[in-house]
Protein backbone atom coordinates (compact mmCIF):
# COMPACT_ATOMS: atom_id res chain seq x y z
CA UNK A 1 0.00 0.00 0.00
CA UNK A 2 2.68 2.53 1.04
CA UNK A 3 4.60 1.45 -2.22
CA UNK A 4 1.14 2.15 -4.56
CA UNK A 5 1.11 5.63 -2.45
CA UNK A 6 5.18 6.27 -3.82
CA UNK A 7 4.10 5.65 -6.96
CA UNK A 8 1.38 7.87 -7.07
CA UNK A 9 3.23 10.83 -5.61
CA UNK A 10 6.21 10.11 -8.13
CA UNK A 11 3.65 9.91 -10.96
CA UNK A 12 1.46 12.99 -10.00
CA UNK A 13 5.71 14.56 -9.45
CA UNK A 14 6.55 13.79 -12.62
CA UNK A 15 3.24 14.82 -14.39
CA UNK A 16 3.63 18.61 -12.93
CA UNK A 17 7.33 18.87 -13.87
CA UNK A 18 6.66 17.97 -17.38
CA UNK A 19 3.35 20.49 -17.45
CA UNK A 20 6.00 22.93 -15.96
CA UNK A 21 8.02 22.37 -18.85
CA UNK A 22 5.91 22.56 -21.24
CA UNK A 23 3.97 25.88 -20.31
CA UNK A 24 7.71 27.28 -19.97
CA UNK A 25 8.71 26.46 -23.79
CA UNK A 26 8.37 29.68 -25.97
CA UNK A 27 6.40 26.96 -28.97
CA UNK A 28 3.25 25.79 -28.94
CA UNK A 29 2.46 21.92 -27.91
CA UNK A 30 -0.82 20.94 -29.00
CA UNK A 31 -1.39 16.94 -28.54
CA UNK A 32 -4.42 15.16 -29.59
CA UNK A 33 -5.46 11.13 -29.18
CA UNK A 34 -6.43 9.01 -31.87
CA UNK A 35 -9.94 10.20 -31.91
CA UNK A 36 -8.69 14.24 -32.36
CA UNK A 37 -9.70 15.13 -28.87
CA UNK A 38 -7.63 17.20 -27.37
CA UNK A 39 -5.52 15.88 -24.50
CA UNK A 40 -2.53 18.13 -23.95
CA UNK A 41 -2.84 22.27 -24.84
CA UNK A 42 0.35 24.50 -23.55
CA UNK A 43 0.75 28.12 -22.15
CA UNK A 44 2.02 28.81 -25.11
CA UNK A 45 -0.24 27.23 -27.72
CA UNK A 46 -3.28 29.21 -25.63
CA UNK A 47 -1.20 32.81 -26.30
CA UNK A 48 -0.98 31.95 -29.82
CA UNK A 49 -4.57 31.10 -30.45
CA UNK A 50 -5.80 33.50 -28.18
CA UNK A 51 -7.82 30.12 -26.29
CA UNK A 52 -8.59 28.91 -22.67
CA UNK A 53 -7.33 25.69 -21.82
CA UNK A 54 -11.12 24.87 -20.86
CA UNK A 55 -12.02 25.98 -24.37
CA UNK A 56 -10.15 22.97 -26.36
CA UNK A 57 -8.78 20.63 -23.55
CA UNK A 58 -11.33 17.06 -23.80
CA UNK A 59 -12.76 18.34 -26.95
CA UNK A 60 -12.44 17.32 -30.52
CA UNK A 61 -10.07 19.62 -31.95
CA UNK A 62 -12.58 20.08 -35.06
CA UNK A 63 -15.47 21.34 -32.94
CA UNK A 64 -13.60 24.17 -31.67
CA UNK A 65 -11.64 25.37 -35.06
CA UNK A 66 -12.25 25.98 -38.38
CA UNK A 67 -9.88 25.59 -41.47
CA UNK A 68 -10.48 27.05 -45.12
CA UNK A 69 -12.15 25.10 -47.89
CA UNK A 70 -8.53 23.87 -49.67
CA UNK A 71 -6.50 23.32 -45.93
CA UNK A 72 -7.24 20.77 -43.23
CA UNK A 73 -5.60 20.33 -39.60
CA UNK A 74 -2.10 19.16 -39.52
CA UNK A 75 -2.87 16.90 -36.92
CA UNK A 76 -6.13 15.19 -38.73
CA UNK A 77 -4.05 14.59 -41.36
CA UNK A 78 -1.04 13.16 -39.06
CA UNK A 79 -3.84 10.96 -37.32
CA UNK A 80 -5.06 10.13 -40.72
CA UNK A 81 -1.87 9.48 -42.92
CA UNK A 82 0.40 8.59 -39.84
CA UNK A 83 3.18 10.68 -41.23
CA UNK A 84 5.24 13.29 -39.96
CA UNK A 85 5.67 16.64 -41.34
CA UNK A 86 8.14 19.74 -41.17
CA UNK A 87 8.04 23.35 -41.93
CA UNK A 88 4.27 23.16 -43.04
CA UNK A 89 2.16 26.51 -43.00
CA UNK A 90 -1.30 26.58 -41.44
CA UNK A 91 -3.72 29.33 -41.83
CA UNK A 92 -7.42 28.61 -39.72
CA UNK A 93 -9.62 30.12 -37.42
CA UNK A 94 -10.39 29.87 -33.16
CA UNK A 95 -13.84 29.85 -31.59
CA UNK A 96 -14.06 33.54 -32.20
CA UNK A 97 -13.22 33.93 -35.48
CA UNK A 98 -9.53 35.13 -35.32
CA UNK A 99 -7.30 33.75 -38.12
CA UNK A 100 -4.37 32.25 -36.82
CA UNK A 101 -1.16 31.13 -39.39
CA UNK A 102 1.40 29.00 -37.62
CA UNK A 103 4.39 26.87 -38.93
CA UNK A 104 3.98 23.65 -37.63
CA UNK A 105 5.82 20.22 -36.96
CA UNK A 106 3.89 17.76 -36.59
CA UNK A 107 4.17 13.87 -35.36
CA UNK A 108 2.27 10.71 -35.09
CA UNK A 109 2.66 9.09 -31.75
CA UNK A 110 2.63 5.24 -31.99
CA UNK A 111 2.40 2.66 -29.28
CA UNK A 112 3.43 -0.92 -30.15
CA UNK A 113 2.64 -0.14 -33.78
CA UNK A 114 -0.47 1.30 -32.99
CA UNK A 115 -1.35 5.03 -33.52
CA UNK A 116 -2.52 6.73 -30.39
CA UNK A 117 -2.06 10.09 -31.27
CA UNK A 118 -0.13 12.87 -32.70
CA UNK A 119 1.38 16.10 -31.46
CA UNK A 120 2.39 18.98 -33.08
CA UNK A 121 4.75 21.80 -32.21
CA UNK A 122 3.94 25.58 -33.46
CA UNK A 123 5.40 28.62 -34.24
CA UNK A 124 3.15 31.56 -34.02
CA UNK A 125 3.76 34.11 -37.66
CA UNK A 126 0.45 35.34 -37.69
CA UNK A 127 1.44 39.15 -37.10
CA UNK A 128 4.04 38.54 -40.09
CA UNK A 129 1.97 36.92 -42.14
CA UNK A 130 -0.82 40.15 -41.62
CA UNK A 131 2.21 42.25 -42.54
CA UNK A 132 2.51 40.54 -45.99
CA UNK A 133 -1.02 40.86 -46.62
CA UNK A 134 -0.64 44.40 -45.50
CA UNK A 135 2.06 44.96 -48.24
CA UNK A 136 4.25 46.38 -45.66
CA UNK A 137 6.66 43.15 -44.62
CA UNK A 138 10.41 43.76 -44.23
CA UNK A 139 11.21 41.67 -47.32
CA UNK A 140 8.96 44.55 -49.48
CA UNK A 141 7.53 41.88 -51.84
CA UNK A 142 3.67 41.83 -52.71
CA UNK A 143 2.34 38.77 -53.80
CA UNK A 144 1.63 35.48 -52.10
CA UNK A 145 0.08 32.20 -53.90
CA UNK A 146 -3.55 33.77 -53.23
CA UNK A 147 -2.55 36.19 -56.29
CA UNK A 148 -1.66 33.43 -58.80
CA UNK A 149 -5.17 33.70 -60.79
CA UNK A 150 -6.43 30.35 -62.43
CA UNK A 151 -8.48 27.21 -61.85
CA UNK A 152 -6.64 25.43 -64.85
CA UNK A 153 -4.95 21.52 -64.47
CA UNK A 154 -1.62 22.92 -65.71
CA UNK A 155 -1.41 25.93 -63.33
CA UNK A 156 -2.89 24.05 -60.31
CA UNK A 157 -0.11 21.28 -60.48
CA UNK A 158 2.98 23.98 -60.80
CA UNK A 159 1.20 26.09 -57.63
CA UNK A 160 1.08 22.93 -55.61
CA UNK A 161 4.62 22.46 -56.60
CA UNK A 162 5.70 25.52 -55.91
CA UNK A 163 3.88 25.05 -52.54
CA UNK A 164 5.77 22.42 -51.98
CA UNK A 165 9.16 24.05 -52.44
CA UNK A 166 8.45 26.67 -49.73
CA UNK A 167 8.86 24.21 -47.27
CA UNK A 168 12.43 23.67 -47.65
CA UNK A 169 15.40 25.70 -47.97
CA UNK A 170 16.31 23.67 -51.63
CA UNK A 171 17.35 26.49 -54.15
CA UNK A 172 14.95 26.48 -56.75
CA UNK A 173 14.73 27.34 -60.77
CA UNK A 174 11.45 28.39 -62.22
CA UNK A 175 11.58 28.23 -66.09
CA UNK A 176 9.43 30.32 -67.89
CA UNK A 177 9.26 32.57 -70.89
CA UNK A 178 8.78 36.43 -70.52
CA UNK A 179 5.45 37.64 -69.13
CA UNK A 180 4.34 34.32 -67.43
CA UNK A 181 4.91 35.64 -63.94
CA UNK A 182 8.40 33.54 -62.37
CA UNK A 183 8.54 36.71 -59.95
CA UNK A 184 5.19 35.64 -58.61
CA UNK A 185 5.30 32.49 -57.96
CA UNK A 186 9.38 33.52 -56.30
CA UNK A 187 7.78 35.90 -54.08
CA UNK A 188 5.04 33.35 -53.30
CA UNK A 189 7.40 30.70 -52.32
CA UNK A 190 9.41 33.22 -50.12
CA UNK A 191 6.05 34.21 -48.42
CA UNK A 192 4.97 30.39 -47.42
CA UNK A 193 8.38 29.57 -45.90
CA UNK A 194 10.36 30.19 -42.97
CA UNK A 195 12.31 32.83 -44.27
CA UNK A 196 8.68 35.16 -44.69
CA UNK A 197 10.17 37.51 -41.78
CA UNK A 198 13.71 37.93 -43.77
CA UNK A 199 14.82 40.15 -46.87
CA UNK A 200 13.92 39.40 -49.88
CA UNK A 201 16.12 40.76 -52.99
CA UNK A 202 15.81 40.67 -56.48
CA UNK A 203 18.51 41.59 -59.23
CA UNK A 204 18.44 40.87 -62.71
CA UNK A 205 21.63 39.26 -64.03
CA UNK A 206 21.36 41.33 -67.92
CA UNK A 207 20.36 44.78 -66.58
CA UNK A 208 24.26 45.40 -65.36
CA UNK A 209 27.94 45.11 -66.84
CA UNK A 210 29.63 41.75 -65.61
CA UNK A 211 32.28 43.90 -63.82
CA UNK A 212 28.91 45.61 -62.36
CA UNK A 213 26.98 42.29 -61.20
CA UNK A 214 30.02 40.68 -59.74
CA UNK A 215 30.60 43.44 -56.95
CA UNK A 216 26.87 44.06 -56.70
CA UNK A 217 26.54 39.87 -56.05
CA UNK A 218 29.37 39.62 -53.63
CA UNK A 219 30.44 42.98 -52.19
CA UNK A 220 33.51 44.45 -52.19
CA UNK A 221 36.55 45.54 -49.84
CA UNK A 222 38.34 48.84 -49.34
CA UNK A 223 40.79 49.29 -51.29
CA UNK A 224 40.11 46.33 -53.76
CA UNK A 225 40.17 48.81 -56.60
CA UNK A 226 39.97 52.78 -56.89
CA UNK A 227 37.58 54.29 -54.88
CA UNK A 228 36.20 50.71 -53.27
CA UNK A 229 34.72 50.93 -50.44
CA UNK A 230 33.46 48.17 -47.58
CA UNK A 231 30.32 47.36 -49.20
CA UNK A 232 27.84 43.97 -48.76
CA UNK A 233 26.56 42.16 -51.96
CA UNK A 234 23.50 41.18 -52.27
CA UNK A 235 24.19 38.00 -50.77
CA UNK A 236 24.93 39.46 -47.07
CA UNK A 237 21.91 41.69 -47.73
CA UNK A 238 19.62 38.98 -48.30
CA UNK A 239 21.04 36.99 -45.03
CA UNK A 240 18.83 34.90 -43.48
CA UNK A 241 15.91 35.23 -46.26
CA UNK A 242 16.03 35.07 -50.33
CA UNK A 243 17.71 35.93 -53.13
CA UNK A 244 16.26 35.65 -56.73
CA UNK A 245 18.62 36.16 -59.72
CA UNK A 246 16.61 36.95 -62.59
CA UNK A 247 17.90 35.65 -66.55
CA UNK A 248 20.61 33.98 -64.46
CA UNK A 249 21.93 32.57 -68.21
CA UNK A 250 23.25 36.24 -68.98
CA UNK A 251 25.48 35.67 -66.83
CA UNK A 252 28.85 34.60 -68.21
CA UNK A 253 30.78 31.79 -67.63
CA UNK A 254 33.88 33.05 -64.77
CA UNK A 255 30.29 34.76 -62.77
CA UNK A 256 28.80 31.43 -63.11
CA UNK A 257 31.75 29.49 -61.78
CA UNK A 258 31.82 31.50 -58.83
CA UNK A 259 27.90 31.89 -58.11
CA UNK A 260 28.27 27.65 -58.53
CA UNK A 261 31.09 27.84 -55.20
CA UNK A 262 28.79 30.25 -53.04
CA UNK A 263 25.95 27.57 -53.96
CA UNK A 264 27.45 24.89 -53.11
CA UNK A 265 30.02 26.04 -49.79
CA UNK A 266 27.31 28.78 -48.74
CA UNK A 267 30.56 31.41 -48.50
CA UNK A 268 31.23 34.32 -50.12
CA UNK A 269 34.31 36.76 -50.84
CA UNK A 270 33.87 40.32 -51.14
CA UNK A 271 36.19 41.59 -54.28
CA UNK A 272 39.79 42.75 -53.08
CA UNK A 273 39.21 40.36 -49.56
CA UNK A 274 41.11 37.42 -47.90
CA UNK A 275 38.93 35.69 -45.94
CA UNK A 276 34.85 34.11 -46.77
CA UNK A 277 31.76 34.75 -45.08
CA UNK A 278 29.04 32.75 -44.75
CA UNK A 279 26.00 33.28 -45.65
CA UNK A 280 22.46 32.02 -44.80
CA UNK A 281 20.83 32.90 -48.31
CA UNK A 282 18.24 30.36 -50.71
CA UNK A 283 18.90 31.28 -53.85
CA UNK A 284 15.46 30.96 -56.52
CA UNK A 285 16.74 31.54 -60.29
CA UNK A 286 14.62 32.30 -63.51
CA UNK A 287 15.38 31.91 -66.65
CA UNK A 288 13.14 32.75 -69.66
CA UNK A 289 14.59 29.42 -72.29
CA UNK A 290 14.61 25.59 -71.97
CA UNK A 291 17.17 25.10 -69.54
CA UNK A 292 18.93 21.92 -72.02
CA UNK A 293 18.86 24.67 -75.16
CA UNK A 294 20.78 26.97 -72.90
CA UNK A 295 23.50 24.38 -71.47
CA UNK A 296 23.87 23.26 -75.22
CA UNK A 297 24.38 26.91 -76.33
CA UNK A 298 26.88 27.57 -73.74
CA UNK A 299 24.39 30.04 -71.99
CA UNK A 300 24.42 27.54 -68.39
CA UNK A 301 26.66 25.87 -66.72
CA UNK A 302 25.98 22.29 -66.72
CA UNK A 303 26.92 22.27 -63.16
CA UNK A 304 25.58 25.23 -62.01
CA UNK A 305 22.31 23.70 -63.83
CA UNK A 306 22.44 20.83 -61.82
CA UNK A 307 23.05 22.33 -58.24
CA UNK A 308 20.32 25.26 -58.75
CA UNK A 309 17.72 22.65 -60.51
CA UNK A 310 17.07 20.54 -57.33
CA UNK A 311 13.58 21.67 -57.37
CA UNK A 312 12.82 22.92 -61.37
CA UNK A 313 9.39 24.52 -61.90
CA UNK A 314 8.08 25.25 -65.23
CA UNK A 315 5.49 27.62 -65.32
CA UNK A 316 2.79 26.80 -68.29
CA UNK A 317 2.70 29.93 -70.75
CA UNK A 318 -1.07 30.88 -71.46
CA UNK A 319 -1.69 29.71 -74.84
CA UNK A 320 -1.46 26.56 -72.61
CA UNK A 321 -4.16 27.28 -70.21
CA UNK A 322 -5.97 28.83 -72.25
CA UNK A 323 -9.42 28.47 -70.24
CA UNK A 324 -8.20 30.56 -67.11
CA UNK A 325 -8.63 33.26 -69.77
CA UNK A 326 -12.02 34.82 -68.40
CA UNK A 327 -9.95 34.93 -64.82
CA UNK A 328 -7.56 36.94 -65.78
CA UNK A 329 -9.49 39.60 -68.07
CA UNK A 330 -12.06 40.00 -65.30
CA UNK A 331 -9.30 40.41 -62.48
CA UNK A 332 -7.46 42.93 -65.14
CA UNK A 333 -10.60 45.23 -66.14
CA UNK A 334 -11.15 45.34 -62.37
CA UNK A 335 -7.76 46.18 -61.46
CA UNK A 336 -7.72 49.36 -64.42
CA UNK A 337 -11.42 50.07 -63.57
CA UNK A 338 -10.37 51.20 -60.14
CA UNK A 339 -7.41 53.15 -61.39
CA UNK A 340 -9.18 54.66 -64.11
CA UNK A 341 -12.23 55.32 -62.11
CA UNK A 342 -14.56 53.62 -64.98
CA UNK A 343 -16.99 51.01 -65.02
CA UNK A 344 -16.37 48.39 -67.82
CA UNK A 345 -18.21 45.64 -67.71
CA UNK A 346 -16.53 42.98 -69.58
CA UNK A 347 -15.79 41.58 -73.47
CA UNK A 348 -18.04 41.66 -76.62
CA UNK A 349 -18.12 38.37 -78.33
CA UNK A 350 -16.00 38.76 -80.89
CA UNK A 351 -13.25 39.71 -78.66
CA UNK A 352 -13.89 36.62 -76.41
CA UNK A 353 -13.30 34.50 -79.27
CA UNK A 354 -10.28 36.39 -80.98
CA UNK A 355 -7.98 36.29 -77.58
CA UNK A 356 -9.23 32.19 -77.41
CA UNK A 357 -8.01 32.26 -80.92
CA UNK A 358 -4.29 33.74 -80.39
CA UNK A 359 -1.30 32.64 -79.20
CA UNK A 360 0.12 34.80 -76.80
CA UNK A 361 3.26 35.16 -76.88
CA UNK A 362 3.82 37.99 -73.95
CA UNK A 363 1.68 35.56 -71.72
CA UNK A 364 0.17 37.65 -69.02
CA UNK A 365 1.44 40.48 -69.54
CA UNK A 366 0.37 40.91 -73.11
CA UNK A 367 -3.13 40.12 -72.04
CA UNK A 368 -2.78 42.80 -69.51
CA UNK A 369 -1.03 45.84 -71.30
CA UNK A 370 -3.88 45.02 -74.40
CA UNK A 371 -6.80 44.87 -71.01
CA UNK A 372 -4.91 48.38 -70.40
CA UNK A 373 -4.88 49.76 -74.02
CA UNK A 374 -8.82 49.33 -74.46
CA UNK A 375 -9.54 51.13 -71.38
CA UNK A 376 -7.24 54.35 -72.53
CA UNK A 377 -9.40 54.33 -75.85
CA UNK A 378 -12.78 53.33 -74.40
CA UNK A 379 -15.09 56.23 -73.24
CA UNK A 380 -18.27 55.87 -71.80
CA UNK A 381 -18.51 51.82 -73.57
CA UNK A 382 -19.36 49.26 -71.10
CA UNK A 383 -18.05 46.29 -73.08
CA UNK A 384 -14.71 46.28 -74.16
CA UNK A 385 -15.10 45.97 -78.44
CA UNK A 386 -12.95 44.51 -81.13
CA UNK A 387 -12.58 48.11 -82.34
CA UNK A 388 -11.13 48.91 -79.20
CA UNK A 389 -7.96 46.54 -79.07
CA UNK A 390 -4.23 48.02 -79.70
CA UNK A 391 -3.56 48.15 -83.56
CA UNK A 392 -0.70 45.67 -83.37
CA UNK A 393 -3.18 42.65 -81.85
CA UNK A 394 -5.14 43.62 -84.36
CA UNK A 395 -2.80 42.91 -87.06
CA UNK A 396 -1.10 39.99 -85.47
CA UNK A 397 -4.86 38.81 -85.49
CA UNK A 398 -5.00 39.38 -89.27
CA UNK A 399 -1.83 37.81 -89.85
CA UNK A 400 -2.83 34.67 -88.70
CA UNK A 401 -5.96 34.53 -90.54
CA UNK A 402 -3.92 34.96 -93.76
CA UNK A 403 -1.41 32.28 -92.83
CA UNK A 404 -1.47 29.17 -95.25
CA UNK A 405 -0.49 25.97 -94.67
CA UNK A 406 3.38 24.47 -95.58
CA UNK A 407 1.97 22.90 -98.67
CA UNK A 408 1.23 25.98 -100.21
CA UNK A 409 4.03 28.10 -99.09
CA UNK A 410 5.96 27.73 -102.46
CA UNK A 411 2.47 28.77 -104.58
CA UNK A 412 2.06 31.69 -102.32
CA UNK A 413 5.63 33.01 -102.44
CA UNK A 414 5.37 33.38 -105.98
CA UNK A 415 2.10 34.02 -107.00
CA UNK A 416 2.28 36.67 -103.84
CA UNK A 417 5.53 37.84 -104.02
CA UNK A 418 4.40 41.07 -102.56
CA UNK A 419 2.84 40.24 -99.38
CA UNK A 420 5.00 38.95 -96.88
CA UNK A 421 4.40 37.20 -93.54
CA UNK A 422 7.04 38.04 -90.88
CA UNK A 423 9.39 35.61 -90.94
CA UNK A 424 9.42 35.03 -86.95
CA UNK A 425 5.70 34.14 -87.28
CA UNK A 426 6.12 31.75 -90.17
CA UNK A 427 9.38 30.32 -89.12
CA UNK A 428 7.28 28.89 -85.92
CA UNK A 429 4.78 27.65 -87.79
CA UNK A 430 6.90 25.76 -90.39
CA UNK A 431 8.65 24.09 -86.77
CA UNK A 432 5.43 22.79 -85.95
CA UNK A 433 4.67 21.37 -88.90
CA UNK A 434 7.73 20.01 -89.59
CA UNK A 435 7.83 18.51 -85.73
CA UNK A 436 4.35 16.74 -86.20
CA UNK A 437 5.82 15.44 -89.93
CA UNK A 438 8.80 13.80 -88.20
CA UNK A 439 6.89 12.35 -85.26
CA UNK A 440 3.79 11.58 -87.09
CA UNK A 441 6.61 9.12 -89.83
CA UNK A 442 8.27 7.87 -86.64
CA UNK A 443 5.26 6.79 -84.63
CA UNK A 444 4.98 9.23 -82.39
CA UNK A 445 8.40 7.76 -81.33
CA UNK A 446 10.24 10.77 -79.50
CA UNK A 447 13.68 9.43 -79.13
CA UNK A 448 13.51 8.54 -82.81
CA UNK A 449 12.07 11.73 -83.66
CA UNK A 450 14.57 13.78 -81.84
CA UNK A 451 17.81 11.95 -83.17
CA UNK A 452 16.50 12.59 -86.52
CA UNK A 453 15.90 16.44 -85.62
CA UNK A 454 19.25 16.68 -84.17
CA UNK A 455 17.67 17.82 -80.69
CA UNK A 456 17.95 16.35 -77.35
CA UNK A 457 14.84 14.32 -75.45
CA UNK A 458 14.12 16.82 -73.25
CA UNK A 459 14.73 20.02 -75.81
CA UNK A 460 12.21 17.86 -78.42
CA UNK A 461 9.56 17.80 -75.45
CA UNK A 462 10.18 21.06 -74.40
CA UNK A 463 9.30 22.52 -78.09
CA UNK A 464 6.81 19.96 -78.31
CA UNK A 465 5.29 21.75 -75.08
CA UNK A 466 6.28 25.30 -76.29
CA UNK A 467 4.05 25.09 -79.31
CA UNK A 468 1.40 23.24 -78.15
CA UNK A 469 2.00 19.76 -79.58
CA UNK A 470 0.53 16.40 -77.75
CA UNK A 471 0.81 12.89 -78.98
């Protein structure tokens, strides 16, 4: 009996000391069983969700919080999939209404191979992530994944990748050509990590001189050359958040070399110094061309390919999502509509069918200067009219419509000596044609295909994707 009493006391000792502890750690603990009631709720866990302890402790953590339509609780889905996650974002809502964003870790607790529970361990960024919303966060950028606009399958699957990337420091290239939006989904994937509350610092690698970039990258020392000063590169300006290098193939090849060393040893060298510095930095890279085409060309590194591709996103241009169209007009003619102080209403049918008809090749942004160039014409119209598009969509329409097909090419060259098609346009028409010739007499066979074309695997798919070619 007195030994059962020992016990007791030791137990009901041991049970207060680790309470003690955990009300003392600055994270939040939030435990659950395997049903999702909530069995253990910390000090700290109650400050960030502004809660009682009577509030959620015995209760089913699903009854007292509420998550948005595309998220669900960490912990469900830890109870559920008996996995553990890192680094993962959580945005939801208390008893009252207040929305709460944490960064969670988050583990399944098993018992002889059974699951009996999980627990997961917060970080409170809610005031930082209202900062970003507010526009007014340290790292100065703007946009978040909410801003990416479209329901398509294409864009869907590179958001959730891109989503997936934020969790990890892994540097990261995002192909894309010009106007797709690669600083968007950067600044999105800063904004869901860890790194939200540092800098975040964008250069592009053609606007400067090589002699230019390299100082402006690294930083130089006094006395390195005449009239150096101590000055920190980019790199020790973006410590401790990110760094995106923008057309990182303009680059040449010495710059590339030594961007490849800071990469992979996470040091750098100011110009004119002696000793390295390290630096806490991820590095996201864009480049506006297939990757392959630019390593053949001599444009990339091979190995600086290799060590910035561990995570490679390729961002769909819009002549291949063609149907998030609508989306993007109506967010556009709301966005000038404000500025402008007008009140357009939308497209006339014509219109509708002409920009489902071309090809875009300025992407986003050519939708959204031409959504900007009817508005400066229109008046007191309500519906934007074919009459009101820019003169050169209007033309590039027309062009199109004149366009004949390879088989008469030689007819209409001489017959029509005097009316030419731009050779740009008709050069990438002949490439498709040709393409879907060689694959269509080799089976669809793309190895075949692209040893006969003289191109690569990869660079065949890639122009297969570029134009819009399936098999």
């Amino acid at each position: 009996m007195e030994n059962t009493k020992r016990t007791i006391q030791q137990l009901q000792y041991i049970n207060s000391m680790y309470k003690r502890i955990l009300d003392e750690v600055d994270v939040g603990v939030h435990a659950v069983d395997n049903t999702g009631k909530t069995i253990v709720y910390n000090k700290k866990m109650m400050q960030i969700e502004s809660m009682d302890i009577q509030e959620v402790i015995n209760k089913n953590l699903l009854d007292v919080f509420k998550f948005k339509d595309n998220q669900s609780s960490t912990l469900v889905k830890a109870l559920q999939d008996g996995k553990e996650t890192s680094n993962v974002k959580q945005t939801y809502f208390n008893n009252k209404g207040r929305e709460i964003t944490t960064i969670n870790n988050t583990i399944p607790i098993y018992q002889n191979e059974n699951l009996q529970g999980a627990v997961e361990i917060a970080n409170d960024v809610t005031k930082l992530e209202r900062l970003i919303k507010g526009n007014t966060n340290k790292s100065g950028t703007r946009y978040t994944f909410d801003n990416i606009i479209g329901n398509s399958p294409a864009l869907k699957e590179v958001i959730e990748a891109a989503k997936r990337a934020s969790r990890t420091a892994s540097y990261v290239l995002i192909v894309g050509e010009t106007g797709t939006g690669k600083e968007l989904f950067a600044q999105s994937i800063h904004n869901a990590s860890t790194r939200l509350a540092g800098p975040f610092i964008s250069q592009n690698c053609a606007a400067l001189p090589d002699n230019l970039i390299e100082s402006l990258l690294f930083g130089t020392k006094r006395g390195a050359f005449t009239g150096s000063v101590d000055s920190p590169g980019l790199f020790e300006q973006a410590e401790g958040g990110t760094l995106l290098l923008d057309e990182i193939n303009s680059l040449n090849m010495n710059l590339q070399a030594k961007l490849l060393r800071v990469l992979q040893e996470r040091m750098i060298r100011r110009i004119g110094d002696t000793k390295d510095t390290p630096v806490d930095v991820r590095v996201i890279a864009n480049i506006n061309e297939d990757p392959i085409d630019a390593v053949a060309n001599n444009n990339l590194r091979k190995d600086l390919y290799y060590r910035l591709g561990v995570v490679t996103i390729f961002i769909p241009p819009l002549r291949e999502r063609k149907e998030d169209i609508p989306l993007l007009v109506e967010h556009f003619i709301e966005k000038y509509n404000e500025r402008f102080q007008m009140n357009v209403k939308g497209l006339s049918d014509e219109v509708k069918q002409s920009f489902f008809e071309y090809d875009w090749h300025g992407n986003i942004r050519e939708l959204e200067h031409i959504i900007e160039a009817a508005l400066n014409i229109m008046m007191d119209e309500e519906i934007i009219k074919y009459s009101h598009l820019p003169y050169q969509y209007r033309n590039k329409m027309q062009l199109k419509e004149r366009m004949l097909p390879l088989s008469t090419v030689d007819t209409y060259i001489n017959e029509q000596a005097d009316i030419a098609i731009p050779l740009k346009e008709q050069l990438e028409l002949f490439e498709k044609s040709y393409i879907e010739h060689v694959l269509k007499k080799n089976n669809n066979n793309i190895s075949k295909s692209a040893k006969l074309l003289g191109l690569s695997r990869q660079s065949l798919q890639y122009r297969m994707k570029k134009l819009n070619l399936s098999i």
